[in-house]
Protein backbone atom coordinates (compact mmCIF):
# COMPACT_ATOMS: atom_id res chain seq x y z
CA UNK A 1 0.00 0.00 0.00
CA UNK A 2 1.38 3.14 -1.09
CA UNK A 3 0.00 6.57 -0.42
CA UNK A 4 0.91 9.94 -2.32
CA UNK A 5 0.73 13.68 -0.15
CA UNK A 6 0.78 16.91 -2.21
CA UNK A 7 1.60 19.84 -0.85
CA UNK A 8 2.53 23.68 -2.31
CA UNK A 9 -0.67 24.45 -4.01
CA UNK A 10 -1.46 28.06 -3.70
CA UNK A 11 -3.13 31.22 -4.92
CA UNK A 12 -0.83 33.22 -7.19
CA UNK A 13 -0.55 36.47 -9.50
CA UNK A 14 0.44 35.63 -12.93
CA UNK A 15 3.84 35.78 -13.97
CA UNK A 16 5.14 34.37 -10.05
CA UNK A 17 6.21 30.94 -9.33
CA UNK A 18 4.92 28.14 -7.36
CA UNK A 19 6.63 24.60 -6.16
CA UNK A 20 4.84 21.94 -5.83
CA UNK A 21 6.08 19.00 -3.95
CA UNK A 22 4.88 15.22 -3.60
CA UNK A 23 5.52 12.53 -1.16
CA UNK A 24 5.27 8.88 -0.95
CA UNK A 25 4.74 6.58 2.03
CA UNK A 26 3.78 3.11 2.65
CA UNK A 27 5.05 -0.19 1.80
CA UNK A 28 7.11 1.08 -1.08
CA UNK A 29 8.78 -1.95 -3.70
CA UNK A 30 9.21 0.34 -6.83
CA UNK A 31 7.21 4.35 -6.97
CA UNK A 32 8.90 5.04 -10.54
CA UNK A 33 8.14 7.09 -12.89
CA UNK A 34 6.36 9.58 -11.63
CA UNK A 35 4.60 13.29 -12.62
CA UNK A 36 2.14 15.44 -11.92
CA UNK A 37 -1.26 15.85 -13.63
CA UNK A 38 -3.51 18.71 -13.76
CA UNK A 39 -7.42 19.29 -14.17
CA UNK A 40 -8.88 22.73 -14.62
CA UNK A 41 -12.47 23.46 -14.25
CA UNK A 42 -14.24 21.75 -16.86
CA UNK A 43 -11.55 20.42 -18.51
CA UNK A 44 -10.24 16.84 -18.69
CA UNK A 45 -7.65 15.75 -16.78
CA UNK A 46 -4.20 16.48 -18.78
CA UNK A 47 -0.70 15.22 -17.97
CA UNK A 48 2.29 17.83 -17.03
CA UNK A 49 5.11 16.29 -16.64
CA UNK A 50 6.71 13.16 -15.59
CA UNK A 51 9.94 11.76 -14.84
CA UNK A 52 11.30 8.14 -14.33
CA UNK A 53 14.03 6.96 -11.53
CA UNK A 54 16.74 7.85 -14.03
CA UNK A 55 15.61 11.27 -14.15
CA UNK A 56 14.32 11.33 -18.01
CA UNK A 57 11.25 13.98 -18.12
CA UNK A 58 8.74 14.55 -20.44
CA UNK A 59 6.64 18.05 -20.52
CA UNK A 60 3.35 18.71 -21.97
CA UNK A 61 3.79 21.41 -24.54
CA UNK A 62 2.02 23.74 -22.67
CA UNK A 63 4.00 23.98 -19.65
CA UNK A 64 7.45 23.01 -21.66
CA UNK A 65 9.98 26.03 -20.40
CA UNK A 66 7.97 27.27 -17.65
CA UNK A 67 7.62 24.25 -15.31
CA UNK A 68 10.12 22.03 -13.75
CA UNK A 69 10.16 18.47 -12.60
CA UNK A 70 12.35 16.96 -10.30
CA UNK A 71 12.45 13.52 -8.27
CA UNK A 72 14.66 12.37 -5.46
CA UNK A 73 15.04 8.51 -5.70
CA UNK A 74 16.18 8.22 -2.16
CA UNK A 75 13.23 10.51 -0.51
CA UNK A 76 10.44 9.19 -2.51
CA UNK A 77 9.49 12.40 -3.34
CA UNK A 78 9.11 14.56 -6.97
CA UNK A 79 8.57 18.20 -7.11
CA UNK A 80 6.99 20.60 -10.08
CA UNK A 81 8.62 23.88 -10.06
CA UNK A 82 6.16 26.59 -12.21
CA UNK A 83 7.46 29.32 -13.08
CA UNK A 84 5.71 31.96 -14.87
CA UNK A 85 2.13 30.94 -14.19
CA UNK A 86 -0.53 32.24 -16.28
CA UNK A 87 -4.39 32.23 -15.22
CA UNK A 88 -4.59 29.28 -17.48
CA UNK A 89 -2.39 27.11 -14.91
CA UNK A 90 -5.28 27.53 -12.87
CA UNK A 91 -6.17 23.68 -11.77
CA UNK A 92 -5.93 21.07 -9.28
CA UNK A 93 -2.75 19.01 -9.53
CA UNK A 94 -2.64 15.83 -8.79
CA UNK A 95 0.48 13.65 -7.92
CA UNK A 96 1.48 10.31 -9.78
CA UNK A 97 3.01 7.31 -9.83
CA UNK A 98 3.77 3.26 -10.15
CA UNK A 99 3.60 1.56 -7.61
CA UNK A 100 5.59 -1.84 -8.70
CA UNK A 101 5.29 -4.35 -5.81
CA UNK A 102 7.61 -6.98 -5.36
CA UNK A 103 6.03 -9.69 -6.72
CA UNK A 104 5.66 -7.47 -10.25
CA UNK A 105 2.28 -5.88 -10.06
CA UNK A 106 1.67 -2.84 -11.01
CA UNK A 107 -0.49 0.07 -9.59
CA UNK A 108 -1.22 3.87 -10.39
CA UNK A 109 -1.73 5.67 -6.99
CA UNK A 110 -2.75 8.93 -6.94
CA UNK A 111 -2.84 11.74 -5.14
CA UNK A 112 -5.71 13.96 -3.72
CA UNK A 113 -4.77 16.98 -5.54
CA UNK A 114 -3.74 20.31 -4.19
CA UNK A 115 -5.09 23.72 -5.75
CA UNK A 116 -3.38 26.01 -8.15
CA UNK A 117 -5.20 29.57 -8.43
CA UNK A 118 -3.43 32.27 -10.75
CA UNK A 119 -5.15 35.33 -10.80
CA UNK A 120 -4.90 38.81 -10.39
């Protein structure tokens, strides 16, 4: 059983920067890759970024140069660093990732989401 915290969600102006930071607990085998997801109101859910144990990331367009994801192999955790928001950033984000156990299962745990608000 693995469980995922986020924490860092905020309210914003547009153009400042947020960090966004993710934790793992539980009876952790394998938590890799993981990334952050976003869902804006009345939107689908969309993926932001992810990033696997080796540190490879992938970036949706939209948030490619602006946002920032990290991962600390040792700590369990990942982080999203967003810089220059824009009132479209405007979601809840939700944390990621794999849960492999150690007899080769895999699971996607998620998060409960933490809130984003840019605005003036």
């Amino acid at each position: 059983q693995v469980q995922l915290v986020e924490s860092g969600g905020g309210m914003v102006q547009p153009g400042e920067s947020l960090r966004l930071s993710c934790k793992a607990s539980g009876n952790i085998f394998s938590i890799w890759p993981m990334g952050w997801y976003r869902q804006a109101p009345g939107k689908q859910r969309e993926l932001v970024a992810t990033i696997t144990s080796g540190g490879r990331t992938n970036y949706a367009a939209s948030v490619k140069g602006r946002f920032t994801i990290s991962g600390d192999n040792a700590e369990n955790t990942v982080s999203l660093e967003m810089n220059s928001l824009k009132p479209e950033d405007t979601a809840v984000y939700y944390c990621y990732a794999q849960s492999r156990s150690a007899l080769g299962r895999y699971f996607d745990v998620w998060g409960l989401g933490t809130l984003v608000t840019v605005s003036s």
